[in-house]
PDB file of N, CA and C in Angstrom:
ATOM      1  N   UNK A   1      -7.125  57.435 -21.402  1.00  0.00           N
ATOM      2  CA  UNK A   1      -6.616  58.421 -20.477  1.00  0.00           C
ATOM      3  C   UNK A   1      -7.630  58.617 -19.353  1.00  0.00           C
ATOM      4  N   UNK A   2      -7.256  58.822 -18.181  1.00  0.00           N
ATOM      5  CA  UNK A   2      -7.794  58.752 -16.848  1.00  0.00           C
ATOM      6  C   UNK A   2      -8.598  60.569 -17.135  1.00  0.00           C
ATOM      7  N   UNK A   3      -9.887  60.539 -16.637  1.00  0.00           N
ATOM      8  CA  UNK A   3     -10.475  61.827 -16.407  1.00  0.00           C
ATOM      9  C   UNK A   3      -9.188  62.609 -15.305  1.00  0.00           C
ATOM     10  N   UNK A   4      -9.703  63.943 -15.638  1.00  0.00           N
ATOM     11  CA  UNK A   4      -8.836  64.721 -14.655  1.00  0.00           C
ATOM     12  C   UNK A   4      -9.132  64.839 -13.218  1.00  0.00           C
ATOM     13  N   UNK A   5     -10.471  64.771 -13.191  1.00  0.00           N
ATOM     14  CA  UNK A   5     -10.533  65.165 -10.972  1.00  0.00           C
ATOM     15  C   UNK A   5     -10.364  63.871 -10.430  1.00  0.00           C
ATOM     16  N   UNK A   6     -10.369  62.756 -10.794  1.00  0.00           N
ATOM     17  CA  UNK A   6      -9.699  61.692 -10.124  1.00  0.00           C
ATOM     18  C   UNK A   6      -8.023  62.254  -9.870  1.00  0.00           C
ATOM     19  N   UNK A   7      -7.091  62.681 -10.942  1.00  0.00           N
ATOM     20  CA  UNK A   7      -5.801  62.796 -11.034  1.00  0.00           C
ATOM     21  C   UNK A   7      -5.496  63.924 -10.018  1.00  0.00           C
ATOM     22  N   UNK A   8      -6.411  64.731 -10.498  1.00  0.00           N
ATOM     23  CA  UNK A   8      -6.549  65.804  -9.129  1.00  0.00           C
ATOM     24  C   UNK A   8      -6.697  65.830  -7.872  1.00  0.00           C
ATOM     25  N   UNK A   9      -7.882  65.089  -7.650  1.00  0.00           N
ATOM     26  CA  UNK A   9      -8.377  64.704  -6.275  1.00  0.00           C
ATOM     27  C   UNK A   9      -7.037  63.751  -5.555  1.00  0.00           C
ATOM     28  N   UNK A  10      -6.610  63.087  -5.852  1.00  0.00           N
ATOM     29  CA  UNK A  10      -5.820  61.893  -5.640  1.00  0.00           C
ATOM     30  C   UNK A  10      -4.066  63.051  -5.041  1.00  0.00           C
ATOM     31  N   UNK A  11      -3.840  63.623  -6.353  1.00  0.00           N
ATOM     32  CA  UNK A  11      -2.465  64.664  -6.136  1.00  0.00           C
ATOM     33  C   UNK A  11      -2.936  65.709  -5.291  1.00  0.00           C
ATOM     34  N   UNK A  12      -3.760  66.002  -4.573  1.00  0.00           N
ATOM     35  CA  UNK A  12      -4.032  66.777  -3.478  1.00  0.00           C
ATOM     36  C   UNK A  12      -4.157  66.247  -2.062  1.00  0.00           C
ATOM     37  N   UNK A  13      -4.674  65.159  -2.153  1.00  0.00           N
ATOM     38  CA  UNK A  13      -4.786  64.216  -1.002  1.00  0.00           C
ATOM     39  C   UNK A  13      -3.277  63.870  -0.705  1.00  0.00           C
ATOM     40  N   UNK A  14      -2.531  63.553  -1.543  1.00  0.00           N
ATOM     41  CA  UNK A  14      -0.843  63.084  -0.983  1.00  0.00           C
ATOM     42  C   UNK A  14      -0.727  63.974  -0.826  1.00  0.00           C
ATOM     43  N   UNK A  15      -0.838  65.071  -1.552  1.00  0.00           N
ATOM     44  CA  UNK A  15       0.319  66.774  -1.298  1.00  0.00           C
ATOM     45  C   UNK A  15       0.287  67.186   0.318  1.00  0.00           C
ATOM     46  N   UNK A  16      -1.067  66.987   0.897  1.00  0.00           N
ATOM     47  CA  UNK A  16      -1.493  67.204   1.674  1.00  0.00           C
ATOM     48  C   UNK A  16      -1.553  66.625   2.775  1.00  0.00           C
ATOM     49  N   UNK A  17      -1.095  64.902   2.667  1.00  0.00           N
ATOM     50  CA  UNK A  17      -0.870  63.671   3.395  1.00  0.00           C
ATOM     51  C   UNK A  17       0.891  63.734   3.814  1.00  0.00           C
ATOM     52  N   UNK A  18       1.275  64.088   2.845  1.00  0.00           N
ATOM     53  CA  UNK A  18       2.756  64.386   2.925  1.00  0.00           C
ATOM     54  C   UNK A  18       3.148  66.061   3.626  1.00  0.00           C
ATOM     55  N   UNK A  19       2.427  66.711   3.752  1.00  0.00           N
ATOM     56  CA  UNK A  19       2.786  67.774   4.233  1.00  0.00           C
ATOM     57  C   UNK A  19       2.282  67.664   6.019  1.00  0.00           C
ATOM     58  N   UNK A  20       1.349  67.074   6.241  1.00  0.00           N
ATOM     59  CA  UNK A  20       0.816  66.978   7.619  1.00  0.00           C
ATOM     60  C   UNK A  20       1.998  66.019   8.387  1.00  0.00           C
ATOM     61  N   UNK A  21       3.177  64.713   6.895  1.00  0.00           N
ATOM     62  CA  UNK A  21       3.460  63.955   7.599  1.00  0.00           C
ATOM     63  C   UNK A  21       4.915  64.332   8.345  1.00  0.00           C
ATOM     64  N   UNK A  22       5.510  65.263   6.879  1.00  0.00           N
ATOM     65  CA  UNK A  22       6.966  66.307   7.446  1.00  0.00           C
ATOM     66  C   UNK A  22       6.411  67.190   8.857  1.00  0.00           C
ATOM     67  N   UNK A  23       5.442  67.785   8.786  1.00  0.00           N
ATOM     68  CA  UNK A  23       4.800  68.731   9.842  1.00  0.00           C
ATOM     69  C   UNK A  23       5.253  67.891  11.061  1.00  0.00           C
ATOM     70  N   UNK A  24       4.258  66.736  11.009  1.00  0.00           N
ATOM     71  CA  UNK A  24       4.149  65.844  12.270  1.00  0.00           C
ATOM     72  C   UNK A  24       5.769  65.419  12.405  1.00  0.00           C
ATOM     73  N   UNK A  25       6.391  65.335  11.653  1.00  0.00           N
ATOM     74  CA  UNK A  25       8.028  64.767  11.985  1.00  0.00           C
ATOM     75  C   UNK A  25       8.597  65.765  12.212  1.00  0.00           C
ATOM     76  N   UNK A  26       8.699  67.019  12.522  1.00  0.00           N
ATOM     77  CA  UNK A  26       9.288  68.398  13.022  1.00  0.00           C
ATOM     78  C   UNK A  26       8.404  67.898  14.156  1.00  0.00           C
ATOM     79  N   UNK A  27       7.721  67.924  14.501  1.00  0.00           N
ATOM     80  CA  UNK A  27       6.947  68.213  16.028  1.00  0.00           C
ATOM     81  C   UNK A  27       7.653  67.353  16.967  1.00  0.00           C
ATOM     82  N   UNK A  28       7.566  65.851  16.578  1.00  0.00           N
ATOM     83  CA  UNK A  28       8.193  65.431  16.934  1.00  0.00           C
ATOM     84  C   UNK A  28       9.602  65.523  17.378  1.00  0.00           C
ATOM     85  N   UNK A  29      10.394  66.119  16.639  1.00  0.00           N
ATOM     86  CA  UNK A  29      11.886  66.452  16.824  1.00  0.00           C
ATOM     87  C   UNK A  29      11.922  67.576  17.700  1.00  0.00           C
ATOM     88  N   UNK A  30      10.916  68.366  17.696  1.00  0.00           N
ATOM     89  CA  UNK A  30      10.742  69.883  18.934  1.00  0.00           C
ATOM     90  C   UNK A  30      10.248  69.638  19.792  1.00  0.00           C
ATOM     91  N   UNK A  31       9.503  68.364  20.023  1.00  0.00           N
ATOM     92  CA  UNK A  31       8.201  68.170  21.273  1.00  0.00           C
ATOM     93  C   UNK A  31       9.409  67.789  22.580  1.00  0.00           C
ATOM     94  N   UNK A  32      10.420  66.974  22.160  1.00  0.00           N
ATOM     95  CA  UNK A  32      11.497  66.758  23.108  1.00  0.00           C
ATOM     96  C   UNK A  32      12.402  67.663  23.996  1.00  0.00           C
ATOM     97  N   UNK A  33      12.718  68.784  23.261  1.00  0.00           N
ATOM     98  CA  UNK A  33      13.247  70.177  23.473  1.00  0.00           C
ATOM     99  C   UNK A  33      12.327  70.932  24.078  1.00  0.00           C
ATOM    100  N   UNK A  34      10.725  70.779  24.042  1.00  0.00           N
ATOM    101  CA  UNK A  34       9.891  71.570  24.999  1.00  0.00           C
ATOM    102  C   UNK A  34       9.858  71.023  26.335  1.00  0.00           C
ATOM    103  N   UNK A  35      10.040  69.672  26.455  1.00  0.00           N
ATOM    104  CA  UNK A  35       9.918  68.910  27.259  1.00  0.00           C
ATOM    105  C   UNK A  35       7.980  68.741  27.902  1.00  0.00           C
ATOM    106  N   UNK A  36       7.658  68.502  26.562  1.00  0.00           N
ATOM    107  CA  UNK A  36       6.315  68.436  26.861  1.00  0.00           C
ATOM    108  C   UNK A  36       5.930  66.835  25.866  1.00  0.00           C
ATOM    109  N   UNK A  37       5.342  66.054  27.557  1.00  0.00           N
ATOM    110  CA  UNK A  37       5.387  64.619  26.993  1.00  0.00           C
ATOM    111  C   UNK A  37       4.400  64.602  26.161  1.00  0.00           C
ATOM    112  N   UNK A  38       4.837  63.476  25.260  1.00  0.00           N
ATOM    113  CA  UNK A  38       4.392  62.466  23.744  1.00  0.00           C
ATOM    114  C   UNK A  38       2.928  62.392  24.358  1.00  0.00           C
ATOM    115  N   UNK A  39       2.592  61.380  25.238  1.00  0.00           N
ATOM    116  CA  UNK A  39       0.966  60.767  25.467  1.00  0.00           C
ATOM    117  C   UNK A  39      -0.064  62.036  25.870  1.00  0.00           C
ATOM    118  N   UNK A  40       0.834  63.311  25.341  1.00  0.00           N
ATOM    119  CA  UNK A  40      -0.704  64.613  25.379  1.00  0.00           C
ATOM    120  C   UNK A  40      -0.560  64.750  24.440  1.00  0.00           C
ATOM    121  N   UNK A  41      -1.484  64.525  23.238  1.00  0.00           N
ATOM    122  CA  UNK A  41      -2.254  64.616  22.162  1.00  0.00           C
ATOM    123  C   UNK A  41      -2.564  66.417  21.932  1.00  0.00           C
ATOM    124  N   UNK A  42      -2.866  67.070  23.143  1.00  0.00           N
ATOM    125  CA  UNK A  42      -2.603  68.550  22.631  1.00  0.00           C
ATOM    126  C   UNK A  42      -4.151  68.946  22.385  1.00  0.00           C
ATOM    127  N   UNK A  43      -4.808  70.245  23.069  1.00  0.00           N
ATOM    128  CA  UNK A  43      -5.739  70.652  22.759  1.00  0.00           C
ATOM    129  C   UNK A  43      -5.998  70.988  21.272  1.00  0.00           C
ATOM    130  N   UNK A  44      -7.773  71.101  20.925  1.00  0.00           N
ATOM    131  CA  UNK A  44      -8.163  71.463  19.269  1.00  0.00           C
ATOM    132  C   UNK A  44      -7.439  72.341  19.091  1.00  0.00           C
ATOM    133  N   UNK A  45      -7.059  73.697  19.207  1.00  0.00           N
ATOM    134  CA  UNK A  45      -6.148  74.540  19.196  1.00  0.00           C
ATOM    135  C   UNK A  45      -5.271  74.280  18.832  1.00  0.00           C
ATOM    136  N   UNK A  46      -4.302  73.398  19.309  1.00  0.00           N
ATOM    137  CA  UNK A  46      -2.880  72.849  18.632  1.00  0.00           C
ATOM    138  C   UNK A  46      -3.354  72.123  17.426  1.00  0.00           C
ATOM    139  N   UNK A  47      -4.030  71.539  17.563  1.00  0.00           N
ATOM    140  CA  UNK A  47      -4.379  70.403  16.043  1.00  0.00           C
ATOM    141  C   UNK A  47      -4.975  71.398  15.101  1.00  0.00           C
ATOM    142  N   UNK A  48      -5.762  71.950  15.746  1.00  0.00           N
ATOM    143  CA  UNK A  48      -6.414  72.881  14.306  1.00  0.00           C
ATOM    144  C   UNK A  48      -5.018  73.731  13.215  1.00  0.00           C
ATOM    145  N   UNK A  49      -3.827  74.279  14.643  1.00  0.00           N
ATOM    146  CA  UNK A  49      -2.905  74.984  14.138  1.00  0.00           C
ATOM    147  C   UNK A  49      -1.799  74.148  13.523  1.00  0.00           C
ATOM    148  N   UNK A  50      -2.031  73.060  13.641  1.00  0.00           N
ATOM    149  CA  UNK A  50      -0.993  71.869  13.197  1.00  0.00           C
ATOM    150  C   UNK A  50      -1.403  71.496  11.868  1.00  0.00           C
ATOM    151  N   UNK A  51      -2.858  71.355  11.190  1.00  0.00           N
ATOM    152  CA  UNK A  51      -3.604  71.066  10.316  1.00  0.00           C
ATOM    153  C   UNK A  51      -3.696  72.440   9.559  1.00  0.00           C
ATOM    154  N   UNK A  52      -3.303  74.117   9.795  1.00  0.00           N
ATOM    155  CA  UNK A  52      -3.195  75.033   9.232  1.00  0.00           C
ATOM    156  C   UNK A  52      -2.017  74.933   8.546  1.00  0.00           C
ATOM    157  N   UNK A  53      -1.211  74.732   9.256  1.00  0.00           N
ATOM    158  CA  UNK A  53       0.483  75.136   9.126  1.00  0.00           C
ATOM    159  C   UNK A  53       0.812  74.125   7.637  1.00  0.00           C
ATOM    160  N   UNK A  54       0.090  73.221   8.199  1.00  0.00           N
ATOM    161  CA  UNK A  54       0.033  71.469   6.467  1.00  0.00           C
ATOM    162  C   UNK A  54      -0.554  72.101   5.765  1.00  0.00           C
ATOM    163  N   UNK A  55      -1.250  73.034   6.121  1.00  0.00           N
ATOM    164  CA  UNK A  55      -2.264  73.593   4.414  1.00  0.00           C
ATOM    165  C   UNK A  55      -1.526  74.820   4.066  1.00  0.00           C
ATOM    166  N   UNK A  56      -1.105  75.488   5.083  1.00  0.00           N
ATOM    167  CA  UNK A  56      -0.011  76.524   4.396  1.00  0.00           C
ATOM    168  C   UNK A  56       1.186  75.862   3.974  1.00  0.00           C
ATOM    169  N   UNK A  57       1.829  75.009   4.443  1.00  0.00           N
ATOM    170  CA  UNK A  57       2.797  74.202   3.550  1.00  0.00           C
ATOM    171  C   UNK A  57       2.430  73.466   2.414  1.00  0.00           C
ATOM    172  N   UNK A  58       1.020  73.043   2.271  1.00  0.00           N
ATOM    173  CA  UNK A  58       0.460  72.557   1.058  1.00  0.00           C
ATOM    174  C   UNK A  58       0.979  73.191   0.037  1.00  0.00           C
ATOM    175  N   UNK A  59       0.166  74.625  -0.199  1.00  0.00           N
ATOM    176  CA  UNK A  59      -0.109  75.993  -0.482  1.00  0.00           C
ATOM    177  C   UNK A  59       1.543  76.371  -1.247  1.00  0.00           C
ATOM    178  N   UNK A  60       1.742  76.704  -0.148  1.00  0.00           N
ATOM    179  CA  UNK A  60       3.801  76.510  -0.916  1.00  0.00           C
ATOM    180  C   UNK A  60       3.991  76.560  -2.185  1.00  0.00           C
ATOM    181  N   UNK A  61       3.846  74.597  -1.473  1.00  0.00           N
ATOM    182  CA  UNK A  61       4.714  73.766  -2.469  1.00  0.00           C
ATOM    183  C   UNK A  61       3.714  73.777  -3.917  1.00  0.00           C
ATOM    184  N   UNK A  62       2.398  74.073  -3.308  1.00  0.00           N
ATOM    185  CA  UNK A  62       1.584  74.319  -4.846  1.00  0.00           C
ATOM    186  C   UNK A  62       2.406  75.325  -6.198  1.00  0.00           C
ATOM    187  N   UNK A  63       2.525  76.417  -5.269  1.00  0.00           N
ATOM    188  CA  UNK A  63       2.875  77.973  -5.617  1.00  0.00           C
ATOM    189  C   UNK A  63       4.306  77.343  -6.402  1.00  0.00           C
ATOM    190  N   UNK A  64       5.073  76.585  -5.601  1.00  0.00           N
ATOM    191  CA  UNK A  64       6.569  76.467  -6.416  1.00  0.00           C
ATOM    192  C   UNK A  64       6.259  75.696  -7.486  1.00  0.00           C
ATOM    193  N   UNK A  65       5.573  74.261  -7.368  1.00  0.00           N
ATOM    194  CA  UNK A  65       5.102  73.699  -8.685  1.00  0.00           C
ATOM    195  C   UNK A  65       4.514  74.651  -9.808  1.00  0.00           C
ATOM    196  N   UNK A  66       3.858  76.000  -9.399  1.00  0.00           N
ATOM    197  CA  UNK A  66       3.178  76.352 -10.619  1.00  0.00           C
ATOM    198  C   UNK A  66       4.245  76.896 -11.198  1.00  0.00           C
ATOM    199  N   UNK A  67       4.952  77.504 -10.412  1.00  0.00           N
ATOM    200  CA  UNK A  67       6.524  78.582 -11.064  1.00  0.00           C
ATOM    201  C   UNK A  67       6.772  77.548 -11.731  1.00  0.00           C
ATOM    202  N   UNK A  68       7.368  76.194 -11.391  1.00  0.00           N
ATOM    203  CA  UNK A  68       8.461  75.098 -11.849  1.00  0.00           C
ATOM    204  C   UNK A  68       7.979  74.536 -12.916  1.00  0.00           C
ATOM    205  N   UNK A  69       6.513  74.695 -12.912  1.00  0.00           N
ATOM    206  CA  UNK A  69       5.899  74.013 -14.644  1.00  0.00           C
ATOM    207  C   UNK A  69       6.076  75.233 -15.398  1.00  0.00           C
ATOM    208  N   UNK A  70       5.517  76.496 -15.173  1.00  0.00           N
ATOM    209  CA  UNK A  70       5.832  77.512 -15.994  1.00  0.00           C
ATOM    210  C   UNK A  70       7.508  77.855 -16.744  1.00  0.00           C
ATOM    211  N   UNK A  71       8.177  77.537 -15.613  1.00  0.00           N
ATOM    212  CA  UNK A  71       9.474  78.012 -16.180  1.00  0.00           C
ATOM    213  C   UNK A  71       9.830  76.554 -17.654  1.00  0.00           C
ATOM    214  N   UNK A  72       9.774  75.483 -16.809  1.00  0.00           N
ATOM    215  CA  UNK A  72       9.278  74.230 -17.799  1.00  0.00           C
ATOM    216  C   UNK A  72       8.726  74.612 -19.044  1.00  0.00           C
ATOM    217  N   UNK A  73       7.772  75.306 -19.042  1.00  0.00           N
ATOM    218  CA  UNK A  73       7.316  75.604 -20.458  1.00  0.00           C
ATOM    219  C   UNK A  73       7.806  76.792 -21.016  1.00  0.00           C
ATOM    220  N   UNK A  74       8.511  77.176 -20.121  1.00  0.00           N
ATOM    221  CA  UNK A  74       9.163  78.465 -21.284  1.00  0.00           C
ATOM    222  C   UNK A  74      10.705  78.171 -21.836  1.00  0.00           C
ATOM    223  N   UNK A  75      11.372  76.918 -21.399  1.00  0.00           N
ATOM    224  CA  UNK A  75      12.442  76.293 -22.253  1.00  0.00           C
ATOM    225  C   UNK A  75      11.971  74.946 -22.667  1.00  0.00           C
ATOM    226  N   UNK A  76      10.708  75.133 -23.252  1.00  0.00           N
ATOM    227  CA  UNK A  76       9.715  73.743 -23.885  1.00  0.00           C
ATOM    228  C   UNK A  76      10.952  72.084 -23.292  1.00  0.00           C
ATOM    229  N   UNK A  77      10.445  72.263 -22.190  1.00  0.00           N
ATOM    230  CA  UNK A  77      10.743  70.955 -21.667  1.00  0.00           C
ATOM    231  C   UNK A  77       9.855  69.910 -21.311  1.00  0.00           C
ATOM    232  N   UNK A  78       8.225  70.053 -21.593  1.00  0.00           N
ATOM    233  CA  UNK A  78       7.650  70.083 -21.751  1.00  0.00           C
ATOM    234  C   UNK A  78       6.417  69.643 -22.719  1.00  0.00           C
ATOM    235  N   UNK A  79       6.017  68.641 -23.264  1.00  0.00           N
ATOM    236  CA  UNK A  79       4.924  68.540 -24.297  1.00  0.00           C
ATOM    237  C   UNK A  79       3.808  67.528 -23.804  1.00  0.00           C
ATOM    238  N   UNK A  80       2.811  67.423 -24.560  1.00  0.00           N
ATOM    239  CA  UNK A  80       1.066  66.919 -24.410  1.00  0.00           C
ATOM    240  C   UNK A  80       2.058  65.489 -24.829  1.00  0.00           C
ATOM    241  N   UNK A  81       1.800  64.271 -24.059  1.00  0.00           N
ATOM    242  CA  UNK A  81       1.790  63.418 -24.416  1.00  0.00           C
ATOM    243  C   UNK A  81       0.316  61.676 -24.082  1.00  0.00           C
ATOM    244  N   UNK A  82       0.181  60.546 -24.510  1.00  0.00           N
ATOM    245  CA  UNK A  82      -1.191  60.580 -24.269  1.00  0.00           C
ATOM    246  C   UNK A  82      -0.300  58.648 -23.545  1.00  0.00           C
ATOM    247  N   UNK A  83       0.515  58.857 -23.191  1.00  0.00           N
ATOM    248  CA  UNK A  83       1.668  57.990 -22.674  1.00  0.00           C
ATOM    249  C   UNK A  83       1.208  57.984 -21.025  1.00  0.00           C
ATOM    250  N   UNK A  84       0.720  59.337 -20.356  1.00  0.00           N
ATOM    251  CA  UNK A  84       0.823  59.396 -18.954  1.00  0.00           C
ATOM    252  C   UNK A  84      -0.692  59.638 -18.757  1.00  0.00           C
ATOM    253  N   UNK A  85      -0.952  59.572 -17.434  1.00  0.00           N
ATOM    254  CA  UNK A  85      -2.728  59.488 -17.118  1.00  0.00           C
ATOM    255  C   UNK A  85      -2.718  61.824 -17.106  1.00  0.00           C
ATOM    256  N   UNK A  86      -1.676  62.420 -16.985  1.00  0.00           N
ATOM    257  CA  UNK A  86      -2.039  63.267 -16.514  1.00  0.00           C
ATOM    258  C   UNK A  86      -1.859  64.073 -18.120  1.00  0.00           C
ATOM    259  N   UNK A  87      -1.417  63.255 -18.894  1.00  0.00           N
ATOM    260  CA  UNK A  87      -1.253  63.767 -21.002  1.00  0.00           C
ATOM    261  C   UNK A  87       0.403  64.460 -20.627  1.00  0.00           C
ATOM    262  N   UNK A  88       1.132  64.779 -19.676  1.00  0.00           N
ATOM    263  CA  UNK A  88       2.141  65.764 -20.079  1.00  0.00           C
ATOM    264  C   UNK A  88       3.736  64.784 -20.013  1.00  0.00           C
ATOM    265  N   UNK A  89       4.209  65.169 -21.075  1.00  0.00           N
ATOM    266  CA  UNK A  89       5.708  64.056 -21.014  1.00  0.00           C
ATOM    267  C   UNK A  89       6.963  65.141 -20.731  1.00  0.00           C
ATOM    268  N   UNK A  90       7.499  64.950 -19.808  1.00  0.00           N
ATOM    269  CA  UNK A  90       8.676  66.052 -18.932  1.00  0.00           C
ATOM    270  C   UNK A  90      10.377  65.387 -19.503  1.00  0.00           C
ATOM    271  N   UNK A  91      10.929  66.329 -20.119  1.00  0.00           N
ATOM    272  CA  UNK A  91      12.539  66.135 -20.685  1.00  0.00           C
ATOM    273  C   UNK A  91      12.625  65.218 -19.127  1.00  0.00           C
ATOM    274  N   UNK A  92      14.201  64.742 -20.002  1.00  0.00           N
ATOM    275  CA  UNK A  92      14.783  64.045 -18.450  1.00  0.00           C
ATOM    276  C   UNK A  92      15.562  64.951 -17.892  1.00  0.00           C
ATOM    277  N   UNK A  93      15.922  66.106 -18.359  1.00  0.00           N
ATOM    278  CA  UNK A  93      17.077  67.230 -18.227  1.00  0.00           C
ATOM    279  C   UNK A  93      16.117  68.003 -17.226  1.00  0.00           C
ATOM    280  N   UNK A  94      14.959  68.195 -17.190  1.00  0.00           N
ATOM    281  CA  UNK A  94      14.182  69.233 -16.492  1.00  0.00           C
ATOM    282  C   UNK A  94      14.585  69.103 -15.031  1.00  0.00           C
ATOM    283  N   UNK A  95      15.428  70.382 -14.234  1.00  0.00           N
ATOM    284  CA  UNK A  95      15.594  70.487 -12.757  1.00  0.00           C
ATOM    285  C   UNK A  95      14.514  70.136 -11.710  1.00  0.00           C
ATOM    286  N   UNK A  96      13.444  70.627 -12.130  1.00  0.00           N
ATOM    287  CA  UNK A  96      12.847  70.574 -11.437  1.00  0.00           C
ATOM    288  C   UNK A  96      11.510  69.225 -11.613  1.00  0.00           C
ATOM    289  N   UNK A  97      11.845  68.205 -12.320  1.00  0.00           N
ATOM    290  CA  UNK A  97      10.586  67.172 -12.915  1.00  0.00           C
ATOM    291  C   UNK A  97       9.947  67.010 -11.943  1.00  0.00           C
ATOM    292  N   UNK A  98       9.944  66.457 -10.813  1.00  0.00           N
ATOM    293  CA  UNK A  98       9.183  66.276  -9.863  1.00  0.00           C
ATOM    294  C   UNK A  98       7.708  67.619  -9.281  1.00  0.00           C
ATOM    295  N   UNK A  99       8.460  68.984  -9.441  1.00  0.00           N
ATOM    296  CA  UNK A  99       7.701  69.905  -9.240  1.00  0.00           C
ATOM    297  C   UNK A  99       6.836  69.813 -10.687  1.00  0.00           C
ATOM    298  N   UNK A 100       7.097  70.181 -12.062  1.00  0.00           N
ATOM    299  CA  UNK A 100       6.278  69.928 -12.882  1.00  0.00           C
ATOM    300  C   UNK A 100       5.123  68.774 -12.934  1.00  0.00           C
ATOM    301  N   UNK A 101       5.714  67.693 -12.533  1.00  0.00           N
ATOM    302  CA  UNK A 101       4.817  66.110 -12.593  1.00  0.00           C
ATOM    303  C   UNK A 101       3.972  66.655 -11.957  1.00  0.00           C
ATOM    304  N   UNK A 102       3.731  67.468 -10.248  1.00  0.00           N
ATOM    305  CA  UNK A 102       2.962  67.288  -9.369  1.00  0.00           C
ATOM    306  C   UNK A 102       1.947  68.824 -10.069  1.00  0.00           C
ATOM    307  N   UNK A 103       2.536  69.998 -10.449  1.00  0.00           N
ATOM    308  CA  UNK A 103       1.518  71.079 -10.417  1.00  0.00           C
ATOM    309  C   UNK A 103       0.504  70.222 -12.341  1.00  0.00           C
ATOM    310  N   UNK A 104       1.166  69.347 -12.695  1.00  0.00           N
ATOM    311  CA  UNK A 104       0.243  68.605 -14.105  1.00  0.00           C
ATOM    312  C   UNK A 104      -0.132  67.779 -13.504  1.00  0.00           C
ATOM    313  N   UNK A 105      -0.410  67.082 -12.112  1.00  0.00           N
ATOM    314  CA  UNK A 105      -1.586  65.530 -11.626  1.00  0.00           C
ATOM    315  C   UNK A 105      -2.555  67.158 -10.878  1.00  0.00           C
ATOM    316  N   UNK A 106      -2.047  67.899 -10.322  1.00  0.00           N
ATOM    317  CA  UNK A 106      -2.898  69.139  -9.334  1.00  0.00           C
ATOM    318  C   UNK A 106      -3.765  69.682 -10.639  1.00  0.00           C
ATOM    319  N   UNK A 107      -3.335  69.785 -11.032  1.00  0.00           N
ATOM    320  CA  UNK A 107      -4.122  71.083 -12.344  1.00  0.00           C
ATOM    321  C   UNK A 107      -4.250  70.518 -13.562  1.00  0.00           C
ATOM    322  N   UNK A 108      -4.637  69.025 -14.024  1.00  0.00           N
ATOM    323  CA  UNK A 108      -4.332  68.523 -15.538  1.00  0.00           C
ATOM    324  C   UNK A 108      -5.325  69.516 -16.265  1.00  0.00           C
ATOM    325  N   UNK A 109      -6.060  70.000 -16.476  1.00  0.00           N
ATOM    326  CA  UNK A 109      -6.847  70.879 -17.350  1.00  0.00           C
ATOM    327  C   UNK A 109      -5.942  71.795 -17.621  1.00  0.00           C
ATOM    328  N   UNK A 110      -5.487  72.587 -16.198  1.00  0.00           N
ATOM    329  CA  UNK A 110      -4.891  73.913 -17.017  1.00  0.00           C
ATOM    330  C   UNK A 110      -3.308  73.492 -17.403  1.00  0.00           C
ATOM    331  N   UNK A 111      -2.557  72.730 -17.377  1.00  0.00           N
ATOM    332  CA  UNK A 111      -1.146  72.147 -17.653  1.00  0.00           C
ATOM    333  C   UNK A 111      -1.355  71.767 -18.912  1.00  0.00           C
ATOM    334  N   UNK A 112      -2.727  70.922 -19.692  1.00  0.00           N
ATOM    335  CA  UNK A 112      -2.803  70.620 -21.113  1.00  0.00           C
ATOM    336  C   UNK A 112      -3.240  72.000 -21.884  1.00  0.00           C
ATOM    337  N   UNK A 113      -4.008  72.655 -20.985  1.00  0.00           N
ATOM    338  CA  UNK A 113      -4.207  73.991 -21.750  1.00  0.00           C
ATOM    339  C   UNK A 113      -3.146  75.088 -22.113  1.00  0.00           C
ATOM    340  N   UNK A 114      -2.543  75.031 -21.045  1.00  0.00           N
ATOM    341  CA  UNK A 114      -0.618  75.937 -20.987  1.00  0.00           C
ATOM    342  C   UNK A 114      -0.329  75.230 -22.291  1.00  0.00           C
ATOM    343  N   UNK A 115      -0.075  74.089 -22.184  1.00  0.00           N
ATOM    344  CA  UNK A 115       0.676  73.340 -23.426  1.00  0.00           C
ATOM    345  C   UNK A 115       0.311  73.774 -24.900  1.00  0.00           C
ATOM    346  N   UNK A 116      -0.656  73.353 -24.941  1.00  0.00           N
ATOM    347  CA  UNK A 116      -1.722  73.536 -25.886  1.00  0.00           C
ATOM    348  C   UNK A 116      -1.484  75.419 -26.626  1.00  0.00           C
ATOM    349  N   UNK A 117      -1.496  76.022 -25.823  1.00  0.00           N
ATOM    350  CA  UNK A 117      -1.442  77.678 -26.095  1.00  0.00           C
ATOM    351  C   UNK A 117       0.055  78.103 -26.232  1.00  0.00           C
ATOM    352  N   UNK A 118       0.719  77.359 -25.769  1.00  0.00           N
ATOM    353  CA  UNK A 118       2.213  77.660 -26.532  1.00  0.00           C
ATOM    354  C   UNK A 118       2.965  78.201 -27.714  1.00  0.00           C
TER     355      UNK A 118
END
């Protein structure tokens, strides 16, 4: 089984790669409607607030993963398995698997520990 801050480090970097990349694809779709051309890159100001807005959307989607594993473990959909690098094996029925998978690669310590204390 893979240590955990690799699994961590790694599921924060996409969460976060993927949130800057939806960000940047809204801008795009609004930058046309401002009528403010593509080849200005945009003062630090805009980028700094463009690079906030991805970490508050990070942030979010963290917050819903933690609900979506919790609720996960309270209709044990849920168990320690030693099958996946992150130990946790998700029903196929679970609504939300994708949110569980990601708050157990973000948090594998405390997702085996939830489990574990069940």
């Amino acid at each position: 089984m893979e240590p955990t801050l690799p699994v961590a480090l790694r599921a924060h970097v996409v969460l976060l790669s993927a949130s800057v990349a939806v960000l940047a694809a809204a801008c795009l779709c609004i930058v046309p409607l401002l009528r403010v051309p593509l080849s200005d890159s945009g003062t630090f100001e805009l980028r700094a607030a463009v690079f906030g807005m991805a970490v508050l959307g990070m942030l979010y989607v963290r917050h819903k993963a933690s609900h979506a594993f919790k609720a996960a473990l309270q209709d044990r959909q849920i168990s320690l398995s030693d099958v996946n690098a992150n130990g946790v094996s998700i029903a196929d029925e679970c609504p939300c698997a994708w949110l569980v998978q990601m708050y157990a690669e973000l948090c594998p310590a405390a997702a085996r520990r939830q489990i574990m204390s069940r």
